[in-house]
Protein backbone atom coordinates (compact mmCIF):
# COMPACT_ATOMS: atom_id res chain seq x y z
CA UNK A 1 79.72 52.74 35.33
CA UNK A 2 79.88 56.74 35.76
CA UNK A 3 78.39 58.88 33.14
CA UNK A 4 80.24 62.74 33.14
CA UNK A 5 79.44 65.46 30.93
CA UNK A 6 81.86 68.30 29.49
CA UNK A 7 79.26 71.80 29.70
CA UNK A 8 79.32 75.24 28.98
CA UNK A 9 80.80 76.63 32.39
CA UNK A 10 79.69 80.51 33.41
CA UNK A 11 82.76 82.02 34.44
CA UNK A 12 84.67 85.18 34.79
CA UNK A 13 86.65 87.11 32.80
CA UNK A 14 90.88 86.56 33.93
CA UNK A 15 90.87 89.97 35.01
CA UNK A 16 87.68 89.62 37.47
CA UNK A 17 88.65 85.91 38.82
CA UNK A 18 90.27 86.68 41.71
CA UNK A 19 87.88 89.34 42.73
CA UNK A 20 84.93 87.10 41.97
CA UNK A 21 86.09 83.64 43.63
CA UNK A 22 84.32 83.75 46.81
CA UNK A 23 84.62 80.88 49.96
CA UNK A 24 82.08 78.50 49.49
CA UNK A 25 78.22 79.82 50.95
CA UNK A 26 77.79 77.04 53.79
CA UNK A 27 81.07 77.29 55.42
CA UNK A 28 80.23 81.12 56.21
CA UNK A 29 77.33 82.74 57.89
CA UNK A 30 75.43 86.12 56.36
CA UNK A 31 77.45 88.55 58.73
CA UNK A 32 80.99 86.80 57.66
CA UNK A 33 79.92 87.01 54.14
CA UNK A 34 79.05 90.99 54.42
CA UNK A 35 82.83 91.40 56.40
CA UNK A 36 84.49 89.34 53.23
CA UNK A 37 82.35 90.99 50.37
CA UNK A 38 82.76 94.63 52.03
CA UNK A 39 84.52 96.79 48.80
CA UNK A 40 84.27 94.12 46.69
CA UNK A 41 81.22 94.87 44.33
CA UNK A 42 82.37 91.60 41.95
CA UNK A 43 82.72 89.00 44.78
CA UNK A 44 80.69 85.68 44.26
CA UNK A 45 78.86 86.77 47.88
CA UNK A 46 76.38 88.75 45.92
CA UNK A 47 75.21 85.40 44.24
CA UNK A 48 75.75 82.97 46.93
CA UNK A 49 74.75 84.98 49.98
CA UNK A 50 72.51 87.68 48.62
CA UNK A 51 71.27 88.81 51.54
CA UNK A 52 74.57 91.00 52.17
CA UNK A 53 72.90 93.85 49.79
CA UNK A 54 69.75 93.47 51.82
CA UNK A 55 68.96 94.77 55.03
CA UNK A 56 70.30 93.27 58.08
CA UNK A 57 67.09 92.17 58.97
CA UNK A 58 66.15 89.75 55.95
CA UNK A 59 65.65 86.16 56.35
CA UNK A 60 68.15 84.78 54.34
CA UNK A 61 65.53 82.34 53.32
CA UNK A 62 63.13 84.53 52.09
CA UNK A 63 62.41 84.98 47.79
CA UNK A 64 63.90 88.50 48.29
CA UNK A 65 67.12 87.43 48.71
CA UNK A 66 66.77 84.74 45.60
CA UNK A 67 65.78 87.02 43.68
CA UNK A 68 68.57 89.10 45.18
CA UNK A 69 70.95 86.57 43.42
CA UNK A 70 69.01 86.22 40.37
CA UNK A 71 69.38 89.89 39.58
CA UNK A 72 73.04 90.41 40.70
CA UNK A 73 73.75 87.16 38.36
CA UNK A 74 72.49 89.07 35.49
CA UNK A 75 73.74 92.06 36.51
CA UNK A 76 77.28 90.53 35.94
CA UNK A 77 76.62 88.78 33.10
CA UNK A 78 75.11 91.67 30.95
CA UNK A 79 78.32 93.57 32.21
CA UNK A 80 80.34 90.88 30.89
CA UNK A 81 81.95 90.26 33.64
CA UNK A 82 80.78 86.80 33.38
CA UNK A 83 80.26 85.02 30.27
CA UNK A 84 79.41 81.56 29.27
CA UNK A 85 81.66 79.09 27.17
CA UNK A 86 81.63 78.59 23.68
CA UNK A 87 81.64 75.00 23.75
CA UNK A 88 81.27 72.37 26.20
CA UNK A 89 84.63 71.46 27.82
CA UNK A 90 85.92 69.34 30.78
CA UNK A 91 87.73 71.77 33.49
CA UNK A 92 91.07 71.22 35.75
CA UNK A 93 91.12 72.34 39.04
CA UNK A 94 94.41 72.11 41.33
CA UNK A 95 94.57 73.37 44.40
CA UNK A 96 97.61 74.03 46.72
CA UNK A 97 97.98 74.44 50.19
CA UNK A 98 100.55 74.29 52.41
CA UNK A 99 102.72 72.64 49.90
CA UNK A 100 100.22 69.98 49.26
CA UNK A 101 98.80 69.51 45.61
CA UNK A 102 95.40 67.98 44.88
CA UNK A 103 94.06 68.18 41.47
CA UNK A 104 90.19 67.22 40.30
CA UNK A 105 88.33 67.49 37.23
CA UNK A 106 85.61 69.71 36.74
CA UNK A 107 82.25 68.23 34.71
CA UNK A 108 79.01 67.69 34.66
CA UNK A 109 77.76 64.12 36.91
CA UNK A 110 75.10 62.51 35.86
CA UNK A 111 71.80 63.17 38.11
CA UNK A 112 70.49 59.61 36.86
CA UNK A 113 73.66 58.23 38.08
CA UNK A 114 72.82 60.09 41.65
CA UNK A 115 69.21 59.21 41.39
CA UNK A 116 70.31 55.27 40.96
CA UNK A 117 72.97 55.20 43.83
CA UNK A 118 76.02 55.33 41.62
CA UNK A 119 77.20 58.90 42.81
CA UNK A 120 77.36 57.22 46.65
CA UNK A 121 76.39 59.22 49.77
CA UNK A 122 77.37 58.94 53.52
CA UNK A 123 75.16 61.29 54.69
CA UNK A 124 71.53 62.11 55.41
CA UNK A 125 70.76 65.87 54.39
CA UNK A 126 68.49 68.69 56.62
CA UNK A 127 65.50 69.02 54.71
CA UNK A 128 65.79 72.96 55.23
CA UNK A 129 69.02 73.20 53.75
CA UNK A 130 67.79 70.96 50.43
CA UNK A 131 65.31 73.47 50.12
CA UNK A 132 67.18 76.70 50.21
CA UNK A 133 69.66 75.22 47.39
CA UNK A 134 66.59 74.31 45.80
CA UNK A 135 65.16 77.84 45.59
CA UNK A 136 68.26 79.17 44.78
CA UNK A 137 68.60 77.55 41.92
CA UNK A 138 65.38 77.59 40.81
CA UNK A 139 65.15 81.41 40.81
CA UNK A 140 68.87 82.07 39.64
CA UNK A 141 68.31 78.90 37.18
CA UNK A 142 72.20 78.76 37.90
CA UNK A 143 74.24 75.77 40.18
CA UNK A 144 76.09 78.08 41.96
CA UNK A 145 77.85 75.38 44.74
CA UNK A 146 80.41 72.80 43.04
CA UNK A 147 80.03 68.95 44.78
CA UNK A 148 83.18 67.21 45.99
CA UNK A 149 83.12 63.80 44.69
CA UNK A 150 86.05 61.19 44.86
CA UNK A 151 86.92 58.25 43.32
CA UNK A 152 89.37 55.51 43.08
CA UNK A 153 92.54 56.49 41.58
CA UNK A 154 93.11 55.44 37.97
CA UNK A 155 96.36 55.89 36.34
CA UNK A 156 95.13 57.07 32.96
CA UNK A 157 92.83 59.48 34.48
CA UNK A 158 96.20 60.98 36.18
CA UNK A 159 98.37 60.98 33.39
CA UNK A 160 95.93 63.08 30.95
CA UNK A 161 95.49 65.56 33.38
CA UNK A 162 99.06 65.60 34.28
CA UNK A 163 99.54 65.73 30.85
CA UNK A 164 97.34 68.69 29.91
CA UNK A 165 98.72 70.55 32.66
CA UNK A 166 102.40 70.50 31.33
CA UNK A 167 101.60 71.49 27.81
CA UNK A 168 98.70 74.23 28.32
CA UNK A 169 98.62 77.53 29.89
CA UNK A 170 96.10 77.85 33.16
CA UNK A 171 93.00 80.28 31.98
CA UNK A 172 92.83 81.02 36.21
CA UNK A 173 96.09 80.89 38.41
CA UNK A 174 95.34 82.58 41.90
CA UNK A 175 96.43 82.86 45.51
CA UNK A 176 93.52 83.30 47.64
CA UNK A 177 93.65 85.05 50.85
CA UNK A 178 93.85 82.09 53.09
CA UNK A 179 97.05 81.47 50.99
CA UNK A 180 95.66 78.40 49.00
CA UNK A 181 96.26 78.74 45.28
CA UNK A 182 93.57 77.73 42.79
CA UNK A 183 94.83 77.20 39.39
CA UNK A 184 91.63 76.15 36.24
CA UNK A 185 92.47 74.52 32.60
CA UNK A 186 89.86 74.52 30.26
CA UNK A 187 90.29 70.97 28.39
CA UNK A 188 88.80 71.85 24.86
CA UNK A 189 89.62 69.31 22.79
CA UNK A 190 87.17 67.19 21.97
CA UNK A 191 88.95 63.81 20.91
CA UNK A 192 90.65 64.45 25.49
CA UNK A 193 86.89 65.27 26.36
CA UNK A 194 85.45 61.84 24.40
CA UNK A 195 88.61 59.82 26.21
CA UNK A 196 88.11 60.93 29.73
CA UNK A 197 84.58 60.13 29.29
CA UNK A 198 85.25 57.01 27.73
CA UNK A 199 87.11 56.17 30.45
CA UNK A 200 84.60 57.14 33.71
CA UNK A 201 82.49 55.35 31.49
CA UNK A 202 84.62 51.90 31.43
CA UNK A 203 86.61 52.18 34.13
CA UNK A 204 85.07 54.00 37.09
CA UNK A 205 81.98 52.06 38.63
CA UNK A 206 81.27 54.63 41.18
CA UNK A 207 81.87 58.50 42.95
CA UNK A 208 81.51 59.22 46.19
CA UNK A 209 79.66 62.80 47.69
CA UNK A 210 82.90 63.92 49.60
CA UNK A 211 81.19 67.46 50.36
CA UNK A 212 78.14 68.53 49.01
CA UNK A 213 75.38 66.15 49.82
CA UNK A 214 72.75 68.70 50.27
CA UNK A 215 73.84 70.42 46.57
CA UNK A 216 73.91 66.98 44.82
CA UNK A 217 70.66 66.44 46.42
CA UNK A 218 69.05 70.02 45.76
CA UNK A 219 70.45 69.83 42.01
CA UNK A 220 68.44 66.31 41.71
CA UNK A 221 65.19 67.31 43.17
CA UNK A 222 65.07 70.55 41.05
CA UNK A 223 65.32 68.52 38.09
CA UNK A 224 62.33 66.04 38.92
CA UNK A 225 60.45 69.48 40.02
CA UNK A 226 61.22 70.91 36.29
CA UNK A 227 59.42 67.83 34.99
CA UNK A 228 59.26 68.17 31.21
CA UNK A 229 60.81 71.57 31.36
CA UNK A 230 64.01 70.80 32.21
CA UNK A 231 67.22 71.47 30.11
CA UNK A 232 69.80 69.37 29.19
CA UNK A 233 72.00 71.12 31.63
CA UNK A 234 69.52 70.77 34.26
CA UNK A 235 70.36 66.70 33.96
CA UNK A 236 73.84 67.34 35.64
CA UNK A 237 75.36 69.03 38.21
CA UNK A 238 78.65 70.74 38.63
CA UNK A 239 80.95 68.60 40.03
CA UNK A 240 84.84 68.56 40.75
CA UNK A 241 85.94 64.34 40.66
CA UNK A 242 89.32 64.11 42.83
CA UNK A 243 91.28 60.43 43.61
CA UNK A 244 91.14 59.17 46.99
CA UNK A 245 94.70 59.35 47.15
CA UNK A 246 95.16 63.11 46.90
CA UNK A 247 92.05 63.98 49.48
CA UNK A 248 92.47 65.59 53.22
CA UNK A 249 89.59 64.75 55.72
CA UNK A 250 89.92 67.24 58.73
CA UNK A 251 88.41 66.74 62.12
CA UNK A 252 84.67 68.09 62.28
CA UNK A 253 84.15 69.44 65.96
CA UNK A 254 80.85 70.45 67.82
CA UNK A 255 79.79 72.75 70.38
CA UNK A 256 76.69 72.33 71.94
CA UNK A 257 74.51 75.48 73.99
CA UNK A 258 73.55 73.26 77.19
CA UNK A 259 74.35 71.03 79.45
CA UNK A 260 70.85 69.61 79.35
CA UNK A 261 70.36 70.66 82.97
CA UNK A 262 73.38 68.95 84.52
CA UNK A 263 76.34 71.04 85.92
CA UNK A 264 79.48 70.04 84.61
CA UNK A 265 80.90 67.92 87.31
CA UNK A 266 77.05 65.71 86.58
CA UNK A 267 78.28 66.01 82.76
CA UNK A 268 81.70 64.90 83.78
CA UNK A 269 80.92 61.86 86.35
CA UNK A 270 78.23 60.53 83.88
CA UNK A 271 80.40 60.96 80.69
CA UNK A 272 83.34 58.58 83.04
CA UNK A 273 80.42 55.75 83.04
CA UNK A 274 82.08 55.21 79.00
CA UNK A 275 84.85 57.41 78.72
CA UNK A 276 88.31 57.82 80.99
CA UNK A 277 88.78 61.09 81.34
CA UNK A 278 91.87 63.40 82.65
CA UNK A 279 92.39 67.40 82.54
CA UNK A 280 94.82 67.90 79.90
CA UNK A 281 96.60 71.36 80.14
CA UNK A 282 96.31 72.77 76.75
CA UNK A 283 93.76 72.53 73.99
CA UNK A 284 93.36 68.66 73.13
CA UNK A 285 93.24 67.40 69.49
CA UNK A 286 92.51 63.59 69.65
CA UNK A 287 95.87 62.27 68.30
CA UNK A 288 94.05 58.54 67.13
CA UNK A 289 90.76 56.97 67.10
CA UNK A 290 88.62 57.03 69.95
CA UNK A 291 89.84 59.98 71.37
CA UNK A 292 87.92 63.20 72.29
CA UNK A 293 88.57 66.61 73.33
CA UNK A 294 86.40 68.41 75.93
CA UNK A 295 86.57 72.11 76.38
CA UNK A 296 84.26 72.83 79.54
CA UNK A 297 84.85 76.63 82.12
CA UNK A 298 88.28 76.95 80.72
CA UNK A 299 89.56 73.59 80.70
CA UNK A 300 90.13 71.02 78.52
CA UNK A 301 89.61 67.42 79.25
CA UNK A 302 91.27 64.62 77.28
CA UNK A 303 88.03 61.81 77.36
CA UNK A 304 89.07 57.81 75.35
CA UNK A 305 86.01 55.73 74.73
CA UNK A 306 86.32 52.55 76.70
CA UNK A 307 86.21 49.30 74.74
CA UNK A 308 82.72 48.51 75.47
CA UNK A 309 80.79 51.64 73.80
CA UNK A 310 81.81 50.51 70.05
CA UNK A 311 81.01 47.58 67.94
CA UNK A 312 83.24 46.57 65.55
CA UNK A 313 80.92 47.67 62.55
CA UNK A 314 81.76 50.12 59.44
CA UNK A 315 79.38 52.38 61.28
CA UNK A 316 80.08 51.65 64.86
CA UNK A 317 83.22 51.72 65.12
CA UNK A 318 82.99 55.84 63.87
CA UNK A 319 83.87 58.28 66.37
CA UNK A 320 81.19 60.21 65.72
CA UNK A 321 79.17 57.47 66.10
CA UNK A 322 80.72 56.50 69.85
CA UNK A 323 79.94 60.16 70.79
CA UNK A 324 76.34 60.05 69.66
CA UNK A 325 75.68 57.38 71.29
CA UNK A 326 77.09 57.32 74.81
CA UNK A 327 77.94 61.00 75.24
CA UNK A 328 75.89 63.24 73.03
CA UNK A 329 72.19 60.96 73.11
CA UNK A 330 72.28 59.60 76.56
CA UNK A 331 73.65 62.62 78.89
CA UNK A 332 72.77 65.58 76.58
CA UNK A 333 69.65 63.98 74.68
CA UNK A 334 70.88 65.18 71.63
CA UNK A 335 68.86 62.97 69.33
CA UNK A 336 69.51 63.98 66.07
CA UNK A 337 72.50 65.93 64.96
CA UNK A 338 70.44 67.15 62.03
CA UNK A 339 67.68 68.66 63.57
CA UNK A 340 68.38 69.62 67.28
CA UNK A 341 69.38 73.67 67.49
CA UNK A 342 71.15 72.74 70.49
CA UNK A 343 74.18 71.61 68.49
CA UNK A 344 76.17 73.27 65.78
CA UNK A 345 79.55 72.29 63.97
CA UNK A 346 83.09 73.38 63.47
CA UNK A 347 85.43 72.70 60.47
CA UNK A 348 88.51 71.72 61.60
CA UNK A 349 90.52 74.34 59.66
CA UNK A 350 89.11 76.78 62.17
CA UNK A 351 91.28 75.22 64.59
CA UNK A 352 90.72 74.63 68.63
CA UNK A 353 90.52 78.54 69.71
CA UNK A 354 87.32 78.88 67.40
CA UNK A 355 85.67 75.81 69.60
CA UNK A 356 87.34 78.45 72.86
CA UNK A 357 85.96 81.48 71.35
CA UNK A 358 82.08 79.88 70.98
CA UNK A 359 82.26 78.70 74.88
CA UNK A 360 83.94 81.51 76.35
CA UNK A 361 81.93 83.90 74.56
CA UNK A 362 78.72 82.15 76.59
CA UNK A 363 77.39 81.11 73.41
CA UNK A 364 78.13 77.77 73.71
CA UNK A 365 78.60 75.81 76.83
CA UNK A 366 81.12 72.83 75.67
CA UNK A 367 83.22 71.98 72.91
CA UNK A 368 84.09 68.95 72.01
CA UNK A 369 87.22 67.94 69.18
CA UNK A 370 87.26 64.63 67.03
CA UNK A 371 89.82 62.62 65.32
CA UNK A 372 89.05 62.58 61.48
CA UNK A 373 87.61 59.92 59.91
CA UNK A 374 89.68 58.49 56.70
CA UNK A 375 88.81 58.50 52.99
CA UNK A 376 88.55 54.38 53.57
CA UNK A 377 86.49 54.44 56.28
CA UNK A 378 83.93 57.34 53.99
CA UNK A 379 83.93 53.93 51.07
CA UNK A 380 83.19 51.53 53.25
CA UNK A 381 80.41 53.16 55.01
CA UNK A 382 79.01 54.55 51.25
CA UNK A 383 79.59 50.80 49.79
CA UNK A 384 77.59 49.18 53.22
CA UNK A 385 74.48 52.00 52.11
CA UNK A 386 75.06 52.90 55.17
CA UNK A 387 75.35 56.82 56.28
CA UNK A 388 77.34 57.86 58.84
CA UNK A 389 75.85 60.77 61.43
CA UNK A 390 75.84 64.02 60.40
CA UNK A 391 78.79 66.71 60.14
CA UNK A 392 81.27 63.91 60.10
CA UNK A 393 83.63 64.91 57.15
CA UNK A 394 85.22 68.04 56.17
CA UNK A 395 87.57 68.20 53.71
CA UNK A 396 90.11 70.87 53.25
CA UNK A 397 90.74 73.16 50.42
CA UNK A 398 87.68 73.94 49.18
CA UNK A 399 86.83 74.85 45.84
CA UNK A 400 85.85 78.51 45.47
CA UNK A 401 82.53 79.25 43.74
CA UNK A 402 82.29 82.00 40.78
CA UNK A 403 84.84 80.17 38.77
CA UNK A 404 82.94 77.89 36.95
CA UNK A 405 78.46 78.02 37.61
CA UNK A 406 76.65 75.73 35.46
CA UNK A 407 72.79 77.44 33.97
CA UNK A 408 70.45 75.70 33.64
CA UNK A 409 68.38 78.01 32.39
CA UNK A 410 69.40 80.69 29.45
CA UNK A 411 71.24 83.20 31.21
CA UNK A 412 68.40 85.85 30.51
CA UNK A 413 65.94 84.16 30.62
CA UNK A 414 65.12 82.23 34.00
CA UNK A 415 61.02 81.98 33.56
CA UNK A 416 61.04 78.49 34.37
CA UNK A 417 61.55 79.41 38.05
């Protein structure tokens, strides 16, 4: 059964939250960040993307920039702009967008729970990206990034935080610029904190990683690193828990820089060997399974995988899975998703003309759309121990960081970095 822990969340003062809450750090590169931080001295950027008050030239994976973060954390802490709680509490966090309401609990998850398989994954992790978390929070001694987990619905669960919601006053209620609005309760009493537990502890016999494998994993591997110096807070990581039932999975699209030496009528005669394909007159977004957009010289090809490429597997039967393996592997030798340059990813929420933009702007020379895969499908591949490729999943709102950052160090005093 889960183990969660309340903890003393870092956050802002009401007046500074919506200035502070910044767009998660991976779902933006360095020169987005510096666009979306530009005037705002406060923003969460300055933490999670330090290299925006560097020069252009830093590697963003350098100890400057860490220590870039470490000293801008501080900065805002001594100014008070951030302080830490009194006590450790459990934290609500609804989001709304476009109408829709989704609502997750904020806590501490167990790293010995990760460590023995009970917080379940469904995806490998780039061992680059593990260890720029891992610096990161190392230097800052802060977990900046929150992890998406999900779990099955219970009713009780629902009904406290429903509860809670109706008779207490939000300490955060804000409408972000990408109109979502991100509303936090602090749940400070204990005997609610020792129930919820009580009841992750009895009732829920596993989470699953919806976004956020590489945190999770960085959060884990910092604390076996730390050895006997590790805190209590440096047993957990900040996590939001959110049922299945109230979770969007968008599609999670690629664009890839070659054609591995083929022109695109090769590309398109070899691709027909698995796939039907037919020029479609408008950008295509795969309406069901096993259908595939394919954005190629301004225009877009509607490709459906032909019964034979799939078996009928948890795994298999993935469309990510039927590209890799008769589209992506065999014509483009795209091996691995995690390691090959040649490929990058789009969230869906960036919608077909970003997948346009990166071809036409000869950055990119196709673009290829997905259906997305469902919250069942994610269980039953994380149940199996199976993983499913990389980039598969991407869930829609996030959570914005600078709300709530769990230390694991003092706050001034980070010398076990």
């Amino acid at each position: 059964m889960i183990t969660i822990n309340p903890f003393k969340a870092l956050r802002p003062q009401a007046q500074h939250a919506k200035q502070m809450a910044s767009r998660p750090y991976d779902v933006l590169n360095s020169k987005e960040a510096k666009v979306e931080a530009q005037g705002n001295p406060i923003s969460f950027l300055h933490i999670t993307k330090s290299e925006i008050d560097l020069p252009d030239n830093t590697d963003s994976h350098s100890q400057q920039v860490y220590d870039k973060a470490k000293d801008n954390l501080h900065a805002f802490i001594s100014r008070n702009i951030l302080f830490k709680e009194s006590k450790p509490c459990y934290y609500i966090y609804q989001l709304i967008m476009n109408g829709k309401i989704q609502t997750g609990l904020v806590c501490g998850s167990s790293v010995d729970d990760y460590e023995k398989g009970l917080i379940k994954k469904h995806e490998f992790t780039r061992p680059e990206k593990e260890q720029d978390r891992i610096n990161h929070i190392k230097t800052t001694g802060a977990q900046t990034g929150n992890v998406f987990l999900a779990y099955r619905n219970v009713d009780e669960i629902d009904t406290i935080i429903n509860n809670w919601k109706t008779d207490k006053n939000p300490v955060y209620d804000l409408l972000a610029d990408d109109q979502v609005q991100h509303t936090i309760w602090i749940i400070n009493d204990d005997k609610t904190i020792d129930k919820i537990s009580t009841i992750f502890k009895t009732q829920v016999s596993a989470t699953y990683i919806a976004d956020g494998h590489h945190r999770a994993a960085s959060a884990a591997k910092v604390r076996t690193e730390l050895g006997n110096k590790a805190t209590v807070a440096a047993d957990i990581f900040l996590t939001t828990l959110f049922p299945a039932n109230q979770l969007l999975i968008m599609d999670y699209n690629r664009v890839v820089k070659d054609l591995n030496g083929l022109s695109k009528d090769e590309l398109l005669a070899k691709a027909a060997e698995k796939f039907t394909i037919e020029k479609v007159e408008q950008a295509f977004s795969p309406a069901r399974l096993h259908e595939f957009g394919l954005y190629a010289n301004n225009q877009w090809y509607k490709l459906t995988a032909k019964e034979n490429t799939y078996a009928p597997d948890p795994i298999g039967i993935l469309d990510v899975t039927i590209l890799q393996d008769n589209f992506l592997a065999p014509i483009l030798n795209i091996i691995d998703q995690r390691t090959d340059v040649r490929i990058d990813f789009v969230g869906g929420i960036r919608g077909l003309g970003e997948l346009e933009k990166r071809v036409n702007s000869g950055e990119m020379a196709i673009a290829i759309s997905l259906y997305p895969v469902t919250i069942q499908q994610l269980f039953d591949i994380a149940d199996s121990g199976n993983v499913m490729p990389p980039k598969s999943t991407w869930f829609e709102p996030k959570l914005r960081d600078g709300l709530l950052t769990n230390l694991i160090y003092d706050s001034a005093d980070t010398s076990n970095a």
